[in-house]
Protein backbone atom coordinates (compact mmCIF):
# COMPACT_ATOMS: atom_id res chain seq x y z
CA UNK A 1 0.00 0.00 0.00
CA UNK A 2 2.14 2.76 -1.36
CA UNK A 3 -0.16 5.50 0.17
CA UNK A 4 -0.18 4.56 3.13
CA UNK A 5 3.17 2.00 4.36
CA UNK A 6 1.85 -0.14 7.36
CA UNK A 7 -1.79 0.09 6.29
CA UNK A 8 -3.97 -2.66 7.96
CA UNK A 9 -7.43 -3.44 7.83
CA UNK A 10 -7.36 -3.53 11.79
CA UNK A 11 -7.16 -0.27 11.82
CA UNK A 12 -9.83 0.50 9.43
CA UNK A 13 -12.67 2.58 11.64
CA UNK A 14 -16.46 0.76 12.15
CA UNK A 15 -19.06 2.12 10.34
CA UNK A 16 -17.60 4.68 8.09
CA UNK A 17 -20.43 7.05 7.02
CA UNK A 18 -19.21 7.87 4.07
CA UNK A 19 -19.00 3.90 3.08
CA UNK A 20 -21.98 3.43 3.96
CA UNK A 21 -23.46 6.10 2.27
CA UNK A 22 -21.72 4.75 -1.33
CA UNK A 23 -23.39 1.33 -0.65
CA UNK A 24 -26.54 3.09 -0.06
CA UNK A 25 -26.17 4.54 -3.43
CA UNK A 26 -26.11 1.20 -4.80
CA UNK A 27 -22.13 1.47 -5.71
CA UNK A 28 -21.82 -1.99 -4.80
CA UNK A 29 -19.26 -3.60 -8.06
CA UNK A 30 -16.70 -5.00 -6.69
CA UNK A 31 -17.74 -5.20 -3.19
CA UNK A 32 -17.86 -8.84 -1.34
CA UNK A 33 -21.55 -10.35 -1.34
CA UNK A 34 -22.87 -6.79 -2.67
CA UNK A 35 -22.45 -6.62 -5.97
CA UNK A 36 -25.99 -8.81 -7.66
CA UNK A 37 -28.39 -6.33 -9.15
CA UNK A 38 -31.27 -8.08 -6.24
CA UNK A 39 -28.71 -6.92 -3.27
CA UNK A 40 -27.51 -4.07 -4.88
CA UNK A 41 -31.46 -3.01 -4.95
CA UNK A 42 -31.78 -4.51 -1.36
CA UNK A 43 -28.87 -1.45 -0.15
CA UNK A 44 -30.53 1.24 -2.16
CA UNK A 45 -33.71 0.19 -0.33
CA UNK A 46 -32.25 -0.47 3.06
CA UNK A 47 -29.83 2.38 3.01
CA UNK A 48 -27.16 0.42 5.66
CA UNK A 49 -25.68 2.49 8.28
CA UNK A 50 -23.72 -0.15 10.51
CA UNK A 51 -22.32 -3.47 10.06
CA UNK A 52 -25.11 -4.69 11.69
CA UNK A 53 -27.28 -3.91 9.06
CA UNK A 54 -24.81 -5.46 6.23
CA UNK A 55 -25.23 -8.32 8.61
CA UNK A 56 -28.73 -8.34 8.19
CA UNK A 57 -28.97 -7.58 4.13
CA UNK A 58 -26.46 -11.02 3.76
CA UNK A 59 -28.74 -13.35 6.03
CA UNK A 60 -32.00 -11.70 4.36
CA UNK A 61 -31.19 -12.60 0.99
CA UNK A 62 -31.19 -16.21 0.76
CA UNK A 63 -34.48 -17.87 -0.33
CA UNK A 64 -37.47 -17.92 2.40
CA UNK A 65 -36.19 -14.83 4.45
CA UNK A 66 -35.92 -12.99 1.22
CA UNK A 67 -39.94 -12.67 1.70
CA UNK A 68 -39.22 -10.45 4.27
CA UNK A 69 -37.34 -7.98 2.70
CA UNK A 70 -39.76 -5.16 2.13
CA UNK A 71 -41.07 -5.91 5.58
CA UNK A 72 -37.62 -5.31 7.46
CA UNK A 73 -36.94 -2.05 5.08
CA UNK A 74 -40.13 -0.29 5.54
CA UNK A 75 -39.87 -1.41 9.67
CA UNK A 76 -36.71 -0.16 9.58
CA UNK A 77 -37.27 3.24 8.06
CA UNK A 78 -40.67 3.48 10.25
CA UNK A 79 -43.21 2.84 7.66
CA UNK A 80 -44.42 -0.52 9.02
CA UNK A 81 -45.15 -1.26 12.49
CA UNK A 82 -42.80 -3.47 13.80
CA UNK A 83 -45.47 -6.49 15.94
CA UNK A 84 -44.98 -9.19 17.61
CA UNK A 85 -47.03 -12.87 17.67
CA UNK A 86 -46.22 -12.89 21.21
CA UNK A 87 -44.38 -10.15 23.47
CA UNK A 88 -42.06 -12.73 24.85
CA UNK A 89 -40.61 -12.51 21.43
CA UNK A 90 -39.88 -8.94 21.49
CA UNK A 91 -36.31 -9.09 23.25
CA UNK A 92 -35.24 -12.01 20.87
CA UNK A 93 -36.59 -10.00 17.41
CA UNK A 94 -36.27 -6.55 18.65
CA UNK A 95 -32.08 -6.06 16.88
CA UNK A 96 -34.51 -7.16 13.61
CA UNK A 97 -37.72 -5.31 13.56
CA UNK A 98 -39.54 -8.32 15.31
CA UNK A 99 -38.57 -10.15 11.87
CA UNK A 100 -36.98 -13.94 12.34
CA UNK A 101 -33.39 -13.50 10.52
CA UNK A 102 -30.97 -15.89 12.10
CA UNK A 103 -30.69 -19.20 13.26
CA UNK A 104 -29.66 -18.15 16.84
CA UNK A 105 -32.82 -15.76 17.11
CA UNK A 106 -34.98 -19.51 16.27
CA UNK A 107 -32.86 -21.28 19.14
CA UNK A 108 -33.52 -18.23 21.51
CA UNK A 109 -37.13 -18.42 20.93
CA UNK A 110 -37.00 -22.35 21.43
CA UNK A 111 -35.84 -21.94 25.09
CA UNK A 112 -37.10 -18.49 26.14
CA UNK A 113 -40.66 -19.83 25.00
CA UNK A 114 -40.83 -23.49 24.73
CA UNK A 115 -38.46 -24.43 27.43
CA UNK A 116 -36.49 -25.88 25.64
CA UNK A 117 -32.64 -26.50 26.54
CA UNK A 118 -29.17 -25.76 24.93
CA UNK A 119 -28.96 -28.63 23.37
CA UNK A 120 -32.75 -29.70 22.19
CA UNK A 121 -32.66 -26.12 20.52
CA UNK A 122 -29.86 -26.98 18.46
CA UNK A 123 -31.91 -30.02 18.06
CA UNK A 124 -34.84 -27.94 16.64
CA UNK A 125 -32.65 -26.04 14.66
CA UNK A 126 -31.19 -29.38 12.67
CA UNK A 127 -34.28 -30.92 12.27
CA UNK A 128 -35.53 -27.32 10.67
CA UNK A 129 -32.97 -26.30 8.63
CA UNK A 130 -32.48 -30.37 7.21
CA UNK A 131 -36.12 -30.40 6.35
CA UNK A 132 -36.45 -33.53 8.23
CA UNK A 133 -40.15 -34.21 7.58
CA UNK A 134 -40.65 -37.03 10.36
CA UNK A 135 -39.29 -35.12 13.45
CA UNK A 136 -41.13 -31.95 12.49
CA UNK A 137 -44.77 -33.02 14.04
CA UNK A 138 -42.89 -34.46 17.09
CA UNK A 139 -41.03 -31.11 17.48
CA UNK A 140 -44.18 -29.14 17.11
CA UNK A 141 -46.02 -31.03 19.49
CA UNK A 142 -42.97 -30.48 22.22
CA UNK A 143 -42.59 -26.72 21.34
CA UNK A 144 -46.36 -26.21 21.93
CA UNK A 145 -46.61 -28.29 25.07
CA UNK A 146 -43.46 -25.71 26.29
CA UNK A 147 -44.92 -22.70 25.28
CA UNK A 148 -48.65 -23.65 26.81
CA UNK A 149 -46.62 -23.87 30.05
CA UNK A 150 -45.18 -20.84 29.43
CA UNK A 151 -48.48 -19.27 29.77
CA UNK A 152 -48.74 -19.12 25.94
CA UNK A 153 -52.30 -19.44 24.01
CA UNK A 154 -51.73 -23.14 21.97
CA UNK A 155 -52.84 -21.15 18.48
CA UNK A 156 -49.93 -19.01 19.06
CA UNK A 157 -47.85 -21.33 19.71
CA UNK A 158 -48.34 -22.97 16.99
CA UNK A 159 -48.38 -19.76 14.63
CA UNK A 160 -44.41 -19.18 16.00
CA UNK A 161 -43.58 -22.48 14.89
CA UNK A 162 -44.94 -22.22 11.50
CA UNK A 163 -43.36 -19.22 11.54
CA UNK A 164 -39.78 -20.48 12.95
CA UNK A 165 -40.08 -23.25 10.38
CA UNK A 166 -40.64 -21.23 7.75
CA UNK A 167 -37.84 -19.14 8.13
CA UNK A 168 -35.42 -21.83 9.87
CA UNK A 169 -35.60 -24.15 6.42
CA UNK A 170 -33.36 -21.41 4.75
CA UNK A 171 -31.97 -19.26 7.66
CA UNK A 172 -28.14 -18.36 8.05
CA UNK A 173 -26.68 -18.17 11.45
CA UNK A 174 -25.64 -14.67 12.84
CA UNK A 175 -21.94 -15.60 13.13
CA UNK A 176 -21.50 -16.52 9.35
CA UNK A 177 -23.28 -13.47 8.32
CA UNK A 178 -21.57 -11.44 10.37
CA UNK A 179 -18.15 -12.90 9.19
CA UNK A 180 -19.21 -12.30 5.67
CA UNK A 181 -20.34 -8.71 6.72
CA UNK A 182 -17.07 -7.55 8.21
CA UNK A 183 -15.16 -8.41 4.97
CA UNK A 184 -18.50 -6.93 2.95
CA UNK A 185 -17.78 -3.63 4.68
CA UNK A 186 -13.76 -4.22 4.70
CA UNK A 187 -14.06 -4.29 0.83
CA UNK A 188 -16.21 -1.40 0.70
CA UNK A 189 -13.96 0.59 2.99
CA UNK A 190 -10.99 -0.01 0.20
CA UNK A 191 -13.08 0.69 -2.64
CA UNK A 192 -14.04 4.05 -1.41
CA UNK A 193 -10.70 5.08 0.44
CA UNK A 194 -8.28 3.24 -2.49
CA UNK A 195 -10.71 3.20 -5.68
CA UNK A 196 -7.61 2.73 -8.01
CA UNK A 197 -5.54 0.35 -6.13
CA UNK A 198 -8.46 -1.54 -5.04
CA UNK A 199 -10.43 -1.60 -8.86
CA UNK A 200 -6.51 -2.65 -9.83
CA UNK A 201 -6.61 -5.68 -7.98
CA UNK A 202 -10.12 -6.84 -8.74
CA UNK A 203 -9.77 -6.45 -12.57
CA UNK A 204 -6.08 -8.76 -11.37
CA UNK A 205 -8.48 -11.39 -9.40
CA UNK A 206 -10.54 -11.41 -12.55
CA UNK A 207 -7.91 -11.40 -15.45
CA UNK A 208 -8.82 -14.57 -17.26
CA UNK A 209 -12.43 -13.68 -17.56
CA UNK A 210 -12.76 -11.01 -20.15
CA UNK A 211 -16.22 -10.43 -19.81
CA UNK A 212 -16.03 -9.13 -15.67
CA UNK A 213 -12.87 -7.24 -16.89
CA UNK A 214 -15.06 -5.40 -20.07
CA UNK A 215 -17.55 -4.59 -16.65
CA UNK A 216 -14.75 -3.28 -14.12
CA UNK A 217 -13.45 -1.57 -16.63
CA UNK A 218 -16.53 0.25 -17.41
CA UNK A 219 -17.33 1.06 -13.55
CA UNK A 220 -13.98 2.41 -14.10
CA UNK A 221 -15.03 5.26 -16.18
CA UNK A 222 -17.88 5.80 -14.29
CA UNK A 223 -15.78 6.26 -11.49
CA UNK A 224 -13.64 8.54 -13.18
CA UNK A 225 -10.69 6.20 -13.08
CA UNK A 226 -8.36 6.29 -16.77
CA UNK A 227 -7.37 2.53 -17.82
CA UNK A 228 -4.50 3.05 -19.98
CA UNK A 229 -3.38 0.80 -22.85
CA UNK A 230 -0.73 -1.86 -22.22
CA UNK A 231 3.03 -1.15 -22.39
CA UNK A 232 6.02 -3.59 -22.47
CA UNK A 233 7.83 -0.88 -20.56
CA UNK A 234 5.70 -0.32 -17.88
CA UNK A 235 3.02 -2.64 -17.51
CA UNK A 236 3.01 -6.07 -15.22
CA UNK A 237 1.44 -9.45 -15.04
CA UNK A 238 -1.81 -7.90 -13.58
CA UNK A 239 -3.61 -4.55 -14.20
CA UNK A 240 -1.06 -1.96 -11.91
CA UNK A 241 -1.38 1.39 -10.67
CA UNK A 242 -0.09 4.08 -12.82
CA UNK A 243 -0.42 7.61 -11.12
CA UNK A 244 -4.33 7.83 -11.35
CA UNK A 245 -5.00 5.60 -13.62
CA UNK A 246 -4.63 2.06 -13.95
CA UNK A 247 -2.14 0.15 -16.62
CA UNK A 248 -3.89 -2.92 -18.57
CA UNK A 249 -2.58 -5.79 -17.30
CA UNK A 250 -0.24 -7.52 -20.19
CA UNK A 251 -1.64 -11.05 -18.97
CA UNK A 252 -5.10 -9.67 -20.31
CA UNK A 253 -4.14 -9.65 -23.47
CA UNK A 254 -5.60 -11.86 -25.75
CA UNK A 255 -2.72 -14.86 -26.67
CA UNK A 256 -0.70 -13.30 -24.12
CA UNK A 257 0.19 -15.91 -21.11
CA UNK A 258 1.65 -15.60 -18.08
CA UNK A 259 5.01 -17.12 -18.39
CA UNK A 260 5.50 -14.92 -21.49
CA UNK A 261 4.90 -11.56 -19.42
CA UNK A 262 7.20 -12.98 -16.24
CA UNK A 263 9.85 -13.54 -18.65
CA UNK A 264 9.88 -10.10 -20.46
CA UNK A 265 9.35 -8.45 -16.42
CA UNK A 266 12.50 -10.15 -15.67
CA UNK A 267 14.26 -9.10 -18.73
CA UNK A 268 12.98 -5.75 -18.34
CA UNK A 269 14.21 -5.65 -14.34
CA UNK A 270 18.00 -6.67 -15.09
CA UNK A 271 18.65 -5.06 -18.65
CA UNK A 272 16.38 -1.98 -18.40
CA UNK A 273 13.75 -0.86 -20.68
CA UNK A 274 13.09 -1.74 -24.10
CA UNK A 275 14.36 1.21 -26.88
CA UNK A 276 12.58 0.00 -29.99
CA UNK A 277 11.55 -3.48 -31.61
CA UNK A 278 14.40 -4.47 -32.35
CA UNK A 279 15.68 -4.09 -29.17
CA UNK A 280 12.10 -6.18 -27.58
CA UNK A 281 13.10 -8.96 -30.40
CA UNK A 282 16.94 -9.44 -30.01
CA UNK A 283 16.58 -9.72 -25.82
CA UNK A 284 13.48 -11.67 -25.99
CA UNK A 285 14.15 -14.40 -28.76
CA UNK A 286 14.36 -17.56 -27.44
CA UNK A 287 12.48 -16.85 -24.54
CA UNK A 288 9.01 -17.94 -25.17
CA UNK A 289 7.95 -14.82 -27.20
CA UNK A 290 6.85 -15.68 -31.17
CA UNK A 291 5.32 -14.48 -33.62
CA UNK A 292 1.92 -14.56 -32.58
CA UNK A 293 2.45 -13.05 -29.41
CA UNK A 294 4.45 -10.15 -30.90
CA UNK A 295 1.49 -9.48 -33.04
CA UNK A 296 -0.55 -9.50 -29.79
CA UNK A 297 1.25 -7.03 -27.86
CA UNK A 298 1.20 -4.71 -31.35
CA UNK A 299 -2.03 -4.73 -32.27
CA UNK A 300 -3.05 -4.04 -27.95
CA UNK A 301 -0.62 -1.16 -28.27
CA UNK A 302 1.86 -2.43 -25.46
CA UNK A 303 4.38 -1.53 -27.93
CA UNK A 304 3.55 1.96 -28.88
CA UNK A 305 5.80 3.54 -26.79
CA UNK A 306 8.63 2.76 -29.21
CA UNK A 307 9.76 4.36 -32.43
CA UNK A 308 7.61 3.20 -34.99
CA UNK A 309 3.35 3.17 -35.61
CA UNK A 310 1.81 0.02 -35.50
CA UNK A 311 1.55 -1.00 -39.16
CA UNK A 312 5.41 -0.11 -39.68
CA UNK A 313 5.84 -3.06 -36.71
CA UNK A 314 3.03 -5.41 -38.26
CA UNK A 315 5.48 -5.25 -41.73
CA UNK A 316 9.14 -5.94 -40.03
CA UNK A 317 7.80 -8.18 -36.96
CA UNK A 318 7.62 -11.40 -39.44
CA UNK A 319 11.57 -10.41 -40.61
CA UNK A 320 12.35 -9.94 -36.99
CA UNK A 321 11.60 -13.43 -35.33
């Protein structure tokens, strides 16, 4: 991190307004678990202010809870009123807008209101989330029994457990989501703080897919970051930082491998930089470059920072190799 020597993401601060307020904005590309057009949508809706409430976006959508999406926005912003099938419920679902989001919340609810223990919770929550038809009914009938001794009416008993089945069949547990959230936010935090380093290194993660690089690259110009062409003399493996703008990687060009661009980085680091084609040719023969690849890294323009227009190199590069 050439800004900043000794940067860690320890030491990034929680809940940074600012990136919250670019997820908000549905500037999500790039950004761990955010970047779908349905979650994008779910941030622009849910406008996320903590890591709390990435938390709760990345256990929400997953099929079942997903259903409760426009509940827990509109409850969160104060257009819904937030209720509750039983009151007893209200310090497990309050953190969630009396909505059932995590696994933990169904296991709270299991003991607070059907008595149940540590361990026949975690039962409750196997036999749930595994679908296992023939302990359902037998589950039910011990939940209910719990809850009627718990001073609970046996219809709304058995509403919570529809309910907590419902949800529990697809639900995430707290301390995954929140693990997925922190790097969520982590990734955020870089995109904002180091746009150009940070887009650098995604277009780098995604190098051999050329269609995600064609779509970085054009969140690139919409973020006002210049990709500049390729150049033998500058350029690395992976797309690099160059001033503000980022250099094409020379490994994304098309019949271009790796080995290729390691060997003329190598040549490049112990015998300086290239003056002309002649020059690239002569220290790079025998050493995996041909004539194909020549071509390649003319007609991408990683050459046009020697004497000479493109054509002119097209005509000698067949004498040359």
């Amino acid at each position: 991190q050439k800004q900043q020597p000794g940067f860690s993401l320890k030491d990034i601060p929680e809940n940074d307004p600012q990136v919250m307020n670019m997820l908000s904005e549905g500037r999500t590309s790039g950004v761990f678990q955010m970047e779908s057009t349905g979650m994008t949508g779910v941030c622009v809706g849910l406008k996320p202010q903590s890591i709390e409430d990435i938390t709760a976006v990345i256990a929400l959508y997953r099929p079942g809870p997903m259903d409760n999406i426009p509940s827990y926005i509109k409850r969160k912003h104060g257009e819904e009123d937030i209720t509750y099938l039983h009151p007893q419920l209200e310090p497990i679902l309050k953190e969630t807008y009396g909505i059932m989001i995590y696994q933990e919340q169904v296991m709270n609810i299991a003991r607070a209101l059907g008595g149940y223990t540590m361990g026949g919770a975690d039962k409750l929550r196997k036999v749930m989330g595994k679908k296992m038809r023939d302990e359902i009914p037998k589950q039910r009938k011990m939940f209910t029994e719990g809850a009627i001794k718990n001073g609970i009416e046996q219809a709304t008993a058995e509403a919570i457990f529809d309910q907590m089945e419902k949800f529990a069949s697809y639900g995430f547990n707290k301390s995954h989501a929140a693990a997925y959230s922190l790097i969520s936010y982590q990734t955020a935090y870089l995109k904002y703080y180091y746009p150009v380093e940070f887009m650098a290194s995604l277009m780098t993660s995604v190098i051999d897919n050329p269609g995600k690089v064609a779509e970085y690259i054009l969140v690139c110009r919409q973020m006002g970051i210049a990709i500049l062409p390729p150049d033998i003399n500058e350029g690395y493996s992976g797309f690099s930082v160059s001033g503000n703008g980022i250099r094409y990687g020379l490994s994304a060009i098309k019949s271009v491998g790796r080995a290729v661009v390691d060997v003329i980085i190598a040549e490049r680091e112990s015998g300086g930089l290239f003056k002309n084609l002649d020059d690239f040719v002569s220290r790079m023969s025998n050493k995996e470059v041909n004539k194909r690849t020549l071509e390649s890294f003319i007609k991408s323009g990683a050459l046009d920072t020697l004497p000479g227009t493109r054509k002119q190199k097209l005509i000698v590069s067949g004498d040359l190799l």
